[in-house]
N, C-alpha and C. Protein backbone atom coordinates (compact mmCIF):
# COMPACT_ATOMS: atom_id res chain seq x y z
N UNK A 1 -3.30 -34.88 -26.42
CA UNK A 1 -3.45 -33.99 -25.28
C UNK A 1 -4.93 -33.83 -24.96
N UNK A 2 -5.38 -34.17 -23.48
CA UNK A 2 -6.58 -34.17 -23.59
C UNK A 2 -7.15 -32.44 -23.09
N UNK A 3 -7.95 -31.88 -23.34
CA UNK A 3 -8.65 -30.88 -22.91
C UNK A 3 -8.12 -29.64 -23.85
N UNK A 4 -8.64 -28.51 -24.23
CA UNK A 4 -8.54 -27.83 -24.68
C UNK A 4 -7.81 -26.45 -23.62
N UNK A 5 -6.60 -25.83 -24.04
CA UNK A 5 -5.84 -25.04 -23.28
C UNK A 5 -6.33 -23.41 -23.67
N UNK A 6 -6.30 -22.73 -22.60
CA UNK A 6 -6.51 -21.48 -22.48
C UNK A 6 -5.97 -20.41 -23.33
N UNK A 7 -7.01 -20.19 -24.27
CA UNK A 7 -5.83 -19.36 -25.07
C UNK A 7 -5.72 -18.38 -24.87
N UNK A 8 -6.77 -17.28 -23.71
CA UNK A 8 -7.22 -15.85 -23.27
C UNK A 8 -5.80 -15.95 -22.16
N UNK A 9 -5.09 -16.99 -21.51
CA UNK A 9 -4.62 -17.12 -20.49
C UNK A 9 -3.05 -16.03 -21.12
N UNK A 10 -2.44 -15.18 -20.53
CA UNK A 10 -1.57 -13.99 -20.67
C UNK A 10 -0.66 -14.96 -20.79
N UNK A 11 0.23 -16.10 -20.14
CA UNK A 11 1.03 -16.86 -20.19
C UNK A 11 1.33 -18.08 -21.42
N UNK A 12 0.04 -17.89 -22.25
CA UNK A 12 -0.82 -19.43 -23.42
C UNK A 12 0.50 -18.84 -24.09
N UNK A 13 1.09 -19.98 -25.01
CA UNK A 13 2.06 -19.58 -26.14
C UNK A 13 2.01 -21.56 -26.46
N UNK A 14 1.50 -21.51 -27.86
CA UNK A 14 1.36 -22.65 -28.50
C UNK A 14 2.61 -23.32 -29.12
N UNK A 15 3.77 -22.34 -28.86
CA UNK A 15 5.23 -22.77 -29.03
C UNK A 15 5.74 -22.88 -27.89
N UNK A 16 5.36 -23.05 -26.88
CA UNK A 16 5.84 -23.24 -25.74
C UNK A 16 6.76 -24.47 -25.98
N UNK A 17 7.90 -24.10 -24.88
CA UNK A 17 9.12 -25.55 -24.81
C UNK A 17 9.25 -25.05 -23.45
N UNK A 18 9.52 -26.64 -22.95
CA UNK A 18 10.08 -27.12 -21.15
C UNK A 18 11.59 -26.07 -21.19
N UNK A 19 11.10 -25.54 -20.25
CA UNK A 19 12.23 -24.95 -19.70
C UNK A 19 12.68 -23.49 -19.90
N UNK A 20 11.76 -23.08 -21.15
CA UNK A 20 12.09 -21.75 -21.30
C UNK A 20 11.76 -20.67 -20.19
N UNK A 21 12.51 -19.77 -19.59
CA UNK A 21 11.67 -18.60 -18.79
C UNK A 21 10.01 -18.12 -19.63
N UNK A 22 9.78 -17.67 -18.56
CA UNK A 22 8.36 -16.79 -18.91
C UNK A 22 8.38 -15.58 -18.39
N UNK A 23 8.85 -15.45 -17.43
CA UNK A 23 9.00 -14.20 -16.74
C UNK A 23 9.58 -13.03 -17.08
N UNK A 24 8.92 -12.08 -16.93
CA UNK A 24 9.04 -10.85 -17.62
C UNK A 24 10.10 -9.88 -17.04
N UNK A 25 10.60 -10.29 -15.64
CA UNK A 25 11.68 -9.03 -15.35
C UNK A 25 13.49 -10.26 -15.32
N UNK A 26 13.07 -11.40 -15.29
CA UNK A 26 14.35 -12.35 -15.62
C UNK A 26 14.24 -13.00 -14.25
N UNK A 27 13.26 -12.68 -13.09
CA UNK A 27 13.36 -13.19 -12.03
C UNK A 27 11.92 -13.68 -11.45
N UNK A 28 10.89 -13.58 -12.53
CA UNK A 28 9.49 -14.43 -12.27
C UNK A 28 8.62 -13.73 -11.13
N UNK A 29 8.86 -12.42 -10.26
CA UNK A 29 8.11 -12.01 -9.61
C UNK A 29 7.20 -11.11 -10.08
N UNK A 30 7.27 -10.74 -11.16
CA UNK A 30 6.20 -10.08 -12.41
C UNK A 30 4.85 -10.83 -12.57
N UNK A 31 4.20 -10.79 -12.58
CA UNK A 31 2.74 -11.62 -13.09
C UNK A 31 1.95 -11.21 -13.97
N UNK A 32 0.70 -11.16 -14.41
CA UNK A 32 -0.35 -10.54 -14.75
C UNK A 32 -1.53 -11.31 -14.37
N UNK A 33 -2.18 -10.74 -13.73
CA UNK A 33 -3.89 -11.32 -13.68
C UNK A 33 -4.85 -10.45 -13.73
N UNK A 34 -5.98 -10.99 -14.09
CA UNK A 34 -7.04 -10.24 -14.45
C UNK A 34 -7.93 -9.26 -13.58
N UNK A 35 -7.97 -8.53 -13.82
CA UNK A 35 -8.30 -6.93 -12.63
C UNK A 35 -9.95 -7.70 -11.68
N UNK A 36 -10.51 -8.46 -12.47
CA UNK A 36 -11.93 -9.29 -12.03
C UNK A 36 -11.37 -10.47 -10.96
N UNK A 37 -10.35 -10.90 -11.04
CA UNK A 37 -9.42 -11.91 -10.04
C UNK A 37 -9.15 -11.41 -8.64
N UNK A 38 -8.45 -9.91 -8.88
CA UNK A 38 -7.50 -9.55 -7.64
C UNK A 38 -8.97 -8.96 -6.52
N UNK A 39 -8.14 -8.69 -5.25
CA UNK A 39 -8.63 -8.57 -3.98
C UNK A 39 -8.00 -7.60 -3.93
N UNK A 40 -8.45 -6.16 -3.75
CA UNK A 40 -7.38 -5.22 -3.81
C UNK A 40 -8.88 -3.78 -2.49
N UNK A 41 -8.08 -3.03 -2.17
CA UNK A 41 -8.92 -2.05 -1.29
C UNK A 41 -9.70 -1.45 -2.12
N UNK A 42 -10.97 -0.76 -1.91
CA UNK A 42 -11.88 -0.20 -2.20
C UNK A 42 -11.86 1.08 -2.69
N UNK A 43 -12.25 1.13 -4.09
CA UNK A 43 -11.93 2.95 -4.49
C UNK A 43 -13.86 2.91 -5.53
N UNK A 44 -13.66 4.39 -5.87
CA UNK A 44 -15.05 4.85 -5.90
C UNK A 44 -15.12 4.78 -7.51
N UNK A 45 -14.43 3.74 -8.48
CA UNK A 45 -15.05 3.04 -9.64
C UNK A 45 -14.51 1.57 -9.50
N UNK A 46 -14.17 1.09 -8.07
CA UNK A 46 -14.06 -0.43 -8.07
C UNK A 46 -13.24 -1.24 -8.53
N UNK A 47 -12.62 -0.44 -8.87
CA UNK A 47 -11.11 -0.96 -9.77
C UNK A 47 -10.07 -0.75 -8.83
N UNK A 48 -8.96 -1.43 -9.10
CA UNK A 48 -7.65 -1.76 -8.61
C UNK A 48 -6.72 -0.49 -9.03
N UNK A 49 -6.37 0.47 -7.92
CA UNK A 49 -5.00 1.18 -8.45
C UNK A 49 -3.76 0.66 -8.12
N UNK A 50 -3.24 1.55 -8.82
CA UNK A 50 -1.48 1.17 -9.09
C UNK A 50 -0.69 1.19 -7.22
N UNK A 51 -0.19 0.45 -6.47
CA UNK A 51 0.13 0.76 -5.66
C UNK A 51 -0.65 -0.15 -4.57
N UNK A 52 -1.76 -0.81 -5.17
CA UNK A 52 -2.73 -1.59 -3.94
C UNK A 52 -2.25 -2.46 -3.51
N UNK A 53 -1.85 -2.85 -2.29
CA UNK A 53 -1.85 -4.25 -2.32
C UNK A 53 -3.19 -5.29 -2.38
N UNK A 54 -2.99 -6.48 -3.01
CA UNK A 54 -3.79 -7.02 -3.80
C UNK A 54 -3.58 -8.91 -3.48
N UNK A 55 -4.77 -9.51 -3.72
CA UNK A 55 -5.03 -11.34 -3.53
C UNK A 55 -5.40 -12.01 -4.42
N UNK A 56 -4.81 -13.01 -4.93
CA UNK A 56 -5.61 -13.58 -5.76
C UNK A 56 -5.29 -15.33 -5.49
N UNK A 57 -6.28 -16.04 -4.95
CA UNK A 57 -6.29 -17.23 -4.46
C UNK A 57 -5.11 -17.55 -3.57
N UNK A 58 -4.39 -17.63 -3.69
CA UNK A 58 -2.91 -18.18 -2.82
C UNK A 58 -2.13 -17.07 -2.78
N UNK A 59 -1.98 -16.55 -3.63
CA UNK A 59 -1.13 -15.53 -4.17
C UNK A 59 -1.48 -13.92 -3.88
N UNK A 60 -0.24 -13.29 -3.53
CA UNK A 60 0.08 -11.51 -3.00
C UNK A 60 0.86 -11.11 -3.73
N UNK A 61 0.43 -9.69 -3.40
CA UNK A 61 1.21 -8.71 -4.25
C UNK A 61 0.96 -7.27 -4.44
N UNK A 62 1.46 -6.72 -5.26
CA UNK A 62 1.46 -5.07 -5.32
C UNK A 62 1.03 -4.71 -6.63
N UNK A 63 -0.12 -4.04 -6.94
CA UNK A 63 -0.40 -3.78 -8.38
C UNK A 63 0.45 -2.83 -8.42
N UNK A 64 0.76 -3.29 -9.89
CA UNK A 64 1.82 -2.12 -10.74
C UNK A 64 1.16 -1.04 -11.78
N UNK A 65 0.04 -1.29 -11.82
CA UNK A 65 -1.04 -0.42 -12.29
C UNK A 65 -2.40 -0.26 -12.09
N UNK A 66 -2.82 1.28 -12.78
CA UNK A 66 -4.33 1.59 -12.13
C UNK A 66 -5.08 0.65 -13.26
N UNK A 67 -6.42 -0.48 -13.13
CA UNK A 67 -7.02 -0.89 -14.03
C UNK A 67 -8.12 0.03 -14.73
N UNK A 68 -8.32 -0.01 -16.15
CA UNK A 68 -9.27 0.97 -16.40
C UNK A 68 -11.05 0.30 -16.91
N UNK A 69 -10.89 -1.29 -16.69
CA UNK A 69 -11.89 -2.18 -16.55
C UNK A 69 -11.42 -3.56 -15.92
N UNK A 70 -12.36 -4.29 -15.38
CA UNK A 70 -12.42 -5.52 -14.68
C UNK A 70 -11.97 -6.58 -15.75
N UNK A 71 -11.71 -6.45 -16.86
CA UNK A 71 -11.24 -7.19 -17.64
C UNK A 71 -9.86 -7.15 -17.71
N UNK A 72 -9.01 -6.12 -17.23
CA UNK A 72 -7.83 -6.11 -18.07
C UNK A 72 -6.60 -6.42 -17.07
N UNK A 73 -5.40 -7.32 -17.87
CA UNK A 73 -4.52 -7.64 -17.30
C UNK A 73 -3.67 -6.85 -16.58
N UNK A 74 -3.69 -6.80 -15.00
CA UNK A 74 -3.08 -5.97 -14.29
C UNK A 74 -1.37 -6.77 -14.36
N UNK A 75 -0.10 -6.29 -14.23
CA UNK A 75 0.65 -6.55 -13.51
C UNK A 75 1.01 -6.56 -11.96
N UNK A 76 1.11 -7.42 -11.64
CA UNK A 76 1.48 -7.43 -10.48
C UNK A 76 2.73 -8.10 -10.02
N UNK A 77 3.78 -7.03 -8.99
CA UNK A 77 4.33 -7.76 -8.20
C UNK A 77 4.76 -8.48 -7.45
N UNK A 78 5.13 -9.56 -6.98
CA UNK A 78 4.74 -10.68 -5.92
C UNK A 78 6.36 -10.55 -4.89
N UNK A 79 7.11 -9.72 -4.83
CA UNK A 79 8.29 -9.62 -4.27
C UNK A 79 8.33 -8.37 -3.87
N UNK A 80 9.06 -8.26 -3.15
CA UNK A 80 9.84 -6.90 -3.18
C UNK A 80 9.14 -6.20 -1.59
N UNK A 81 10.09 -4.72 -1.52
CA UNK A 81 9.77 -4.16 -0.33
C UNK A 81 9.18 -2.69 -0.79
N UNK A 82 7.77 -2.54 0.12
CA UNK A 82 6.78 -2.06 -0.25
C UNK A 82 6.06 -0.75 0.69
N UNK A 83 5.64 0.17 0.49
CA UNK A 83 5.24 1.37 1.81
C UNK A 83 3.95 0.75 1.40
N UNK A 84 3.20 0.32 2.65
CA UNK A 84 1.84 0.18 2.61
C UNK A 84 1.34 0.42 3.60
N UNK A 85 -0.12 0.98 3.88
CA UNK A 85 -0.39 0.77 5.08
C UNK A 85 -1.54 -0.02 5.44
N UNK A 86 -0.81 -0.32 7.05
CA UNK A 86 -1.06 -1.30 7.44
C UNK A 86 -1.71 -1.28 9.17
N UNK A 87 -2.51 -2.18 9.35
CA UNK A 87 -3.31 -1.84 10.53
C UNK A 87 -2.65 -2.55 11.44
N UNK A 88 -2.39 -2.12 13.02
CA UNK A 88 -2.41 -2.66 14.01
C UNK A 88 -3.70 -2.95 14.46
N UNK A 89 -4.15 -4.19 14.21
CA UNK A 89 -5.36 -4.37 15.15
C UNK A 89 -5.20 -4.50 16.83
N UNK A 90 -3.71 -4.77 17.24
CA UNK A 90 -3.96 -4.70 18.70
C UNK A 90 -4.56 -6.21 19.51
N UNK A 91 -5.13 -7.40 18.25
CA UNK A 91 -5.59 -8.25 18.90
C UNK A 91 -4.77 -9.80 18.46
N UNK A 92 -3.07 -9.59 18.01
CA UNK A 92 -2.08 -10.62 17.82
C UNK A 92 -1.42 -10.64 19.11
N UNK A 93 -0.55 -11.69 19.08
CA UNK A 93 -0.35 -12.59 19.92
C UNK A 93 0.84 -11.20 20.72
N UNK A 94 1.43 -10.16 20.61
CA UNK A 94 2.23 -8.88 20.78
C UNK A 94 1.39 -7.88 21.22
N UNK A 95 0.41 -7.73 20.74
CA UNK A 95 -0.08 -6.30 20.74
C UNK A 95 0.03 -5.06 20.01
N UNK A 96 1.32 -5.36 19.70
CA UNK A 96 1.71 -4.54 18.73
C UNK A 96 2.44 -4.91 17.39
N UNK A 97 2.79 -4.53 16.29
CA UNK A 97 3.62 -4.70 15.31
C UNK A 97 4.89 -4.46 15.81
N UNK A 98 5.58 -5.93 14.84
CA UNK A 98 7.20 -5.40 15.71
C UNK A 98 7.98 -6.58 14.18
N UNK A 99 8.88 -5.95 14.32
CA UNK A 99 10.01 -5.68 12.73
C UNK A 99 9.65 -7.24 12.97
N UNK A 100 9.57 -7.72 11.80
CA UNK A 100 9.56 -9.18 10.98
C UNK A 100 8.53 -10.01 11.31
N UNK A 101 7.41 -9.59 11.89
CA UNK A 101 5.86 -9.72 11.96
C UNK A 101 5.17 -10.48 10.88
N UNK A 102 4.91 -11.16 10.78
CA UNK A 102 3.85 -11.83 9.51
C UNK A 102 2.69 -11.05 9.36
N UNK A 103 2.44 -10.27 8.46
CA UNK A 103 0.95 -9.84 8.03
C UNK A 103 0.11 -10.72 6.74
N UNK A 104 -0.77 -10.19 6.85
CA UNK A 104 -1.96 -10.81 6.43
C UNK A 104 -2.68 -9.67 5.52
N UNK A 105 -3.56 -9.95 5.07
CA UNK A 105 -4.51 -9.37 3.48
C UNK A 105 -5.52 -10.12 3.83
N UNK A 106 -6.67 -9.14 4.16
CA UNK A 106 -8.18 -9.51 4.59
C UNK A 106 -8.96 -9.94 2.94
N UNK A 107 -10.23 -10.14 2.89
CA UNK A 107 -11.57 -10.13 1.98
C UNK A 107 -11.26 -8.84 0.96
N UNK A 108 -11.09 -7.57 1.75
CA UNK A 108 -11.24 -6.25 1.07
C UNK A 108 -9.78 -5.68 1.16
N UNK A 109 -8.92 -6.09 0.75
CA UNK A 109 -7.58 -5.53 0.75
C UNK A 109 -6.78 -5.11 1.58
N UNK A 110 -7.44 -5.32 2.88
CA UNK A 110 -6.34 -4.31 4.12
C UNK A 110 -5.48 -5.44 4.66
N UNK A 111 -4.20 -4.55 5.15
CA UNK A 111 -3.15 -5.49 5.78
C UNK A 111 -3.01 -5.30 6.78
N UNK A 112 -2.80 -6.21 7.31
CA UNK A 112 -3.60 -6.25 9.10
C UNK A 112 -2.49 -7.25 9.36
N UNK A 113 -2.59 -7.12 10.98
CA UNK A 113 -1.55 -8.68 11.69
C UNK A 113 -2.48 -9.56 12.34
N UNK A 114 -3.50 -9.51 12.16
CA UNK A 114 -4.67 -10.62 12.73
C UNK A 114 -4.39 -11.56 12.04
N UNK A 115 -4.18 -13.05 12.20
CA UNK A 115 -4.30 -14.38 11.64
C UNK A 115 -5.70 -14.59 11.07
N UNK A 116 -7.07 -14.58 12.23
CA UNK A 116 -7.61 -15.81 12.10
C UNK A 116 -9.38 -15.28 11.18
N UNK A 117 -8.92 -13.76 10.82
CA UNK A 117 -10.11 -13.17 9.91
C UNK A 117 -9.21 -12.88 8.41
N UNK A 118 -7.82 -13.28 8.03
CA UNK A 118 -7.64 -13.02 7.06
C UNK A 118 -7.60 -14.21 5.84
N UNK A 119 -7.67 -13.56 3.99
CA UNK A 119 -7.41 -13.94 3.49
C UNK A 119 -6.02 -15.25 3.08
N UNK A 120 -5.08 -14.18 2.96
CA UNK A 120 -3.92 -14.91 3.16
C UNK A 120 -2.34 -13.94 3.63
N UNK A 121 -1.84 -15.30 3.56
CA UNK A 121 -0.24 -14.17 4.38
C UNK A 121 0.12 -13.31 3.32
N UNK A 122 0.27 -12.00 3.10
CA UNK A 122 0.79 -11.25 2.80
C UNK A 122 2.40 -10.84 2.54
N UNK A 123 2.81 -11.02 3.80
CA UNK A 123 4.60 -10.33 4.10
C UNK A 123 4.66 -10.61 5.18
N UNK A 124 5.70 -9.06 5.63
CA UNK A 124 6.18 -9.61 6.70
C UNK A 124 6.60 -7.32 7.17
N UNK A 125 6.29 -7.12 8.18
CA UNK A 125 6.90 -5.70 8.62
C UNK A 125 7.93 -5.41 8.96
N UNK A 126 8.64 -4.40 8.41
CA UNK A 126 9.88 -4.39 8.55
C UNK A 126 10.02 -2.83 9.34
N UNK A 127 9.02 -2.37 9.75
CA UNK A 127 8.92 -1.20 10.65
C UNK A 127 7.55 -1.87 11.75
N UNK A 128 8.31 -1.44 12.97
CA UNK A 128 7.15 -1.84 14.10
C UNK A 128 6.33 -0.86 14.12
N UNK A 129 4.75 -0.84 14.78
CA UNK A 129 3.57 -0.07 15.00
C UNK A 129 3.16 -0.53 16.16
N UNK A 130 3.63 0.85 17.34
CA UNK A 130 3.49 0.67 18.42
C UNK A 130 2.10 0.41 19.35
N UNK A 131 1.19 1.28 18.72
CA UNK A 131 -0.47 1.23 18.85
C UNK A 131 -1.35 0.57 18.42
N UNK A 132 -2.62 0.13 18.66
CA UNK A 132 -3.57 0.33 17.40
C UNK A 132 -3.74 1.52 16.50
N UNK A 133 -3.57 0.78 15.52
CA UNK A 133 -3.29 2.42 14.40
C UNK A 133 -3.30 1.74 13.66
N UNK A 134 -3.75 2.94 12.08
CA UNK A 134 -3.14 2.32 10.60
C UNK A 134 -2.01 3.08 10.44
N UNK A 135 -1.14 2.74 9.91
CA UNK A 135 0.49 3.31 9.64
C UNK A 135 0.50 2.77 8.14
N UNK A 136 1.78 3.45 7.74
CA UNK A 136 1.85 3.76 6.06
C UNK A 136 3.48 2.70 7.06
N UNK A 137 4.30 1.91 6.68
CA UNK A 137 4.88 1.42 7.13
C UNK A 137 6.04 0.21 5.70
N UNK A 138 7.27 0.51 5.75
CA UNK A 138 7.90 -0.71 4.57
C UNK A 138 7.44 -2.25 5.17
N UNK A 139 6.99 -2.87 4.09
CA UNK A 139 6.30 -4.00 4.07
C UNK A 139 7.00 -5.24 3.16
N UNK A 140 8.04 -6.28 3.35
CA UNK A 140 8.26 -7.46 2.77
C UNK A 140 7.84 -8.13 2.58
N UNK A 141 7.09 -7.69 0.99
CA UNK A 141 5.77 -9.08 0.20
C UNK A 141 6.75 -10.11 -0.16
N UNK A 142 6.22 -11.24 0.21
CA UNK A 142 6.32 -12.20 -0.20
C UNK A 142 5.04 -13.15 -0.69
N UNK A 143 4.79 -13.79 -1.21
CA UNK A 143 3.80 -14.58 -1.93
C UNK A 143 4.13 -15.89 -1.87
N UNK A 144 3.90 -17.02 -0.49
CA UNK A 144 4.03 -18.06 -0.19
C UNK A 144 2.92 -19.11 0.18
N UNK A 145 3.20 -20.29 -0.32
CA UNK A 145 2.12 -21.23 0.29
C UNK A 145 2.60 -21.45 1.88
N UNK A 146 1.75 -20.83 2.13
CA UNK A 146 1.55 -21.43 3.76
C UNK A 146 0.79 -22.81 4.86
N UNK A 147 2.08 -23.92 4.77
CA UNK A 147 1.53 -25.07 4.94
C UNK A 147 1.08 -25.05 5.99
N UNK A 148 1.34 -24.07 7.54
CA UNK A 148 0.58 -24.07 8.33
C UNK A 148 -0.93 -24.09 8.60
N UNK A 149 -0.68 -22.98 7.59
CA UNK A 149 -2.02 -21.70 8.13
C UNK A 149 -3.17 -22.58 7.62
N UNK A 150 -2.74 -23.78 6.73
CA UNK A 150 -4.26 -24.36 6.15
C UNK A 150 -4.44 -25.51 6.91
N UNK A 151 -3.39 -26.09 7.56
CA UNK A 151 -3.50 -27.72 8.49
C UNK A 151 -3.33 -27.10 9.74
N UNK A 152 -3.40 -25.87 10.50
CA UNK A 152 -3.78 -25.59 11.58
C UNK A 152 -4.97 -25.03 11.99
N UNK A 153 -5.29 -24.67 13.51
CA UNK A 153 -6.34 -23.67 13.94
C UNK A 153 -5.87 -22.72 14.48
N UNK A 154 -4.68 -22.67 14.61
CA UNK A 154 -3.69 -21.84 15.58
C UNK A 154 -2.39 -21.41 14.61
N UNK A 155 -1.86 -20.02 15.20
CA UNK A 155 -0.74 -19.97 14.43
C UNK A 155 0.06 -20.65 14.87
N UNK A 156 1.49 -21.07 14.17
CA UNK A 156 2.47 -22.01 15.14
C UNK A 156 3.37 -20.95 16.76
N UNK A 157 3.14 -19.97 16.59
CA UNK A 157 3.75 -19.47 17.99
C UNK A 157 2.66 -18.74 18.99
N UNK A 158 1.16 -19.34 18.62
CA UNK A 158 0.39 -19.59 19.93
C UNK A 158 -0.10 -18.54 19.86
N UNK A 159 -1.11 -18.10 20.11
CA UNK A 159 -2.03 -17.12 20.64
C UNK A 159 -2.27 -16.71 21.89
């Protein structure tokens, strides 16, 4: 085997066998990554609370806990339906938020329906936001590779 494997990595198990689950709730939307990894909103010791939604390279989700240093393995959720809030910017292809909307997760944690300043796709809204406004609103995370969003300049239903 060439290269030496991660042994700090939360998932490393040197008995590992093909095929076994890993996943911690029986359905793999559980994770853990490291509180120094995630993209999560801004609080006043810089750490990730329980409840943020949160980025980490490709990947979304909902921390399941407050971190108490940048080192330590947060759980995170990558499923499920979520109260978050979330911004109407007012400048998507609607104007407004409207039920099954694709949102997005900026640089600094906010969930927004703008395409073309965010991180990555987030979910999806399952309550519309009639204004520009931030609204506290149920939110369907999902955590998907999005083959568009990286081989386009445009979303696929136009701007």
């Amino acid at each position: 085997m060439a290269g030496t494997p991660d042994t700090t990595n939360p998932y490393y198990d040197q008995y590992a066998v093909a095929g076994q689950e890993v996943s911690s709730t029986g359905e793999g939307r559980h994770i853990l990554v490291t509180e120094s990894e995630l993209i999560h909103p801004t609080h006043a010791d810089g750490l990730v609370d329980k409840g943020d939604p949160v980025a980490f390279f490709d990947g979304v989700g909902v921390a399941l806990k407050s971190a108490s240093s940048a080192s330590e393995r947060i759980p995170i959720d990558t499923e499920g339906i979520w109260r978050l809030s979330v911004v109407n910017t007012g400048v998507n292809a609607f104007g407004t938020i409207v039920t099954g909307q694709v949102l997005y997760i900026d640089a600094v944690g906010i969930v927004y329906d703008e395409w073309s300043t965010s991180y990555a796709i987030f979910g999806y809204a399952l309550q519309p936001i009639d204004s520009v406004r931030t609204e506290v609103i149920a939110v369907k995370v999902h955590w998907m590779w999005p083959w568009w969003y990286y081989t386009s300049t445009a979303p696929p239903w136009g701007q």
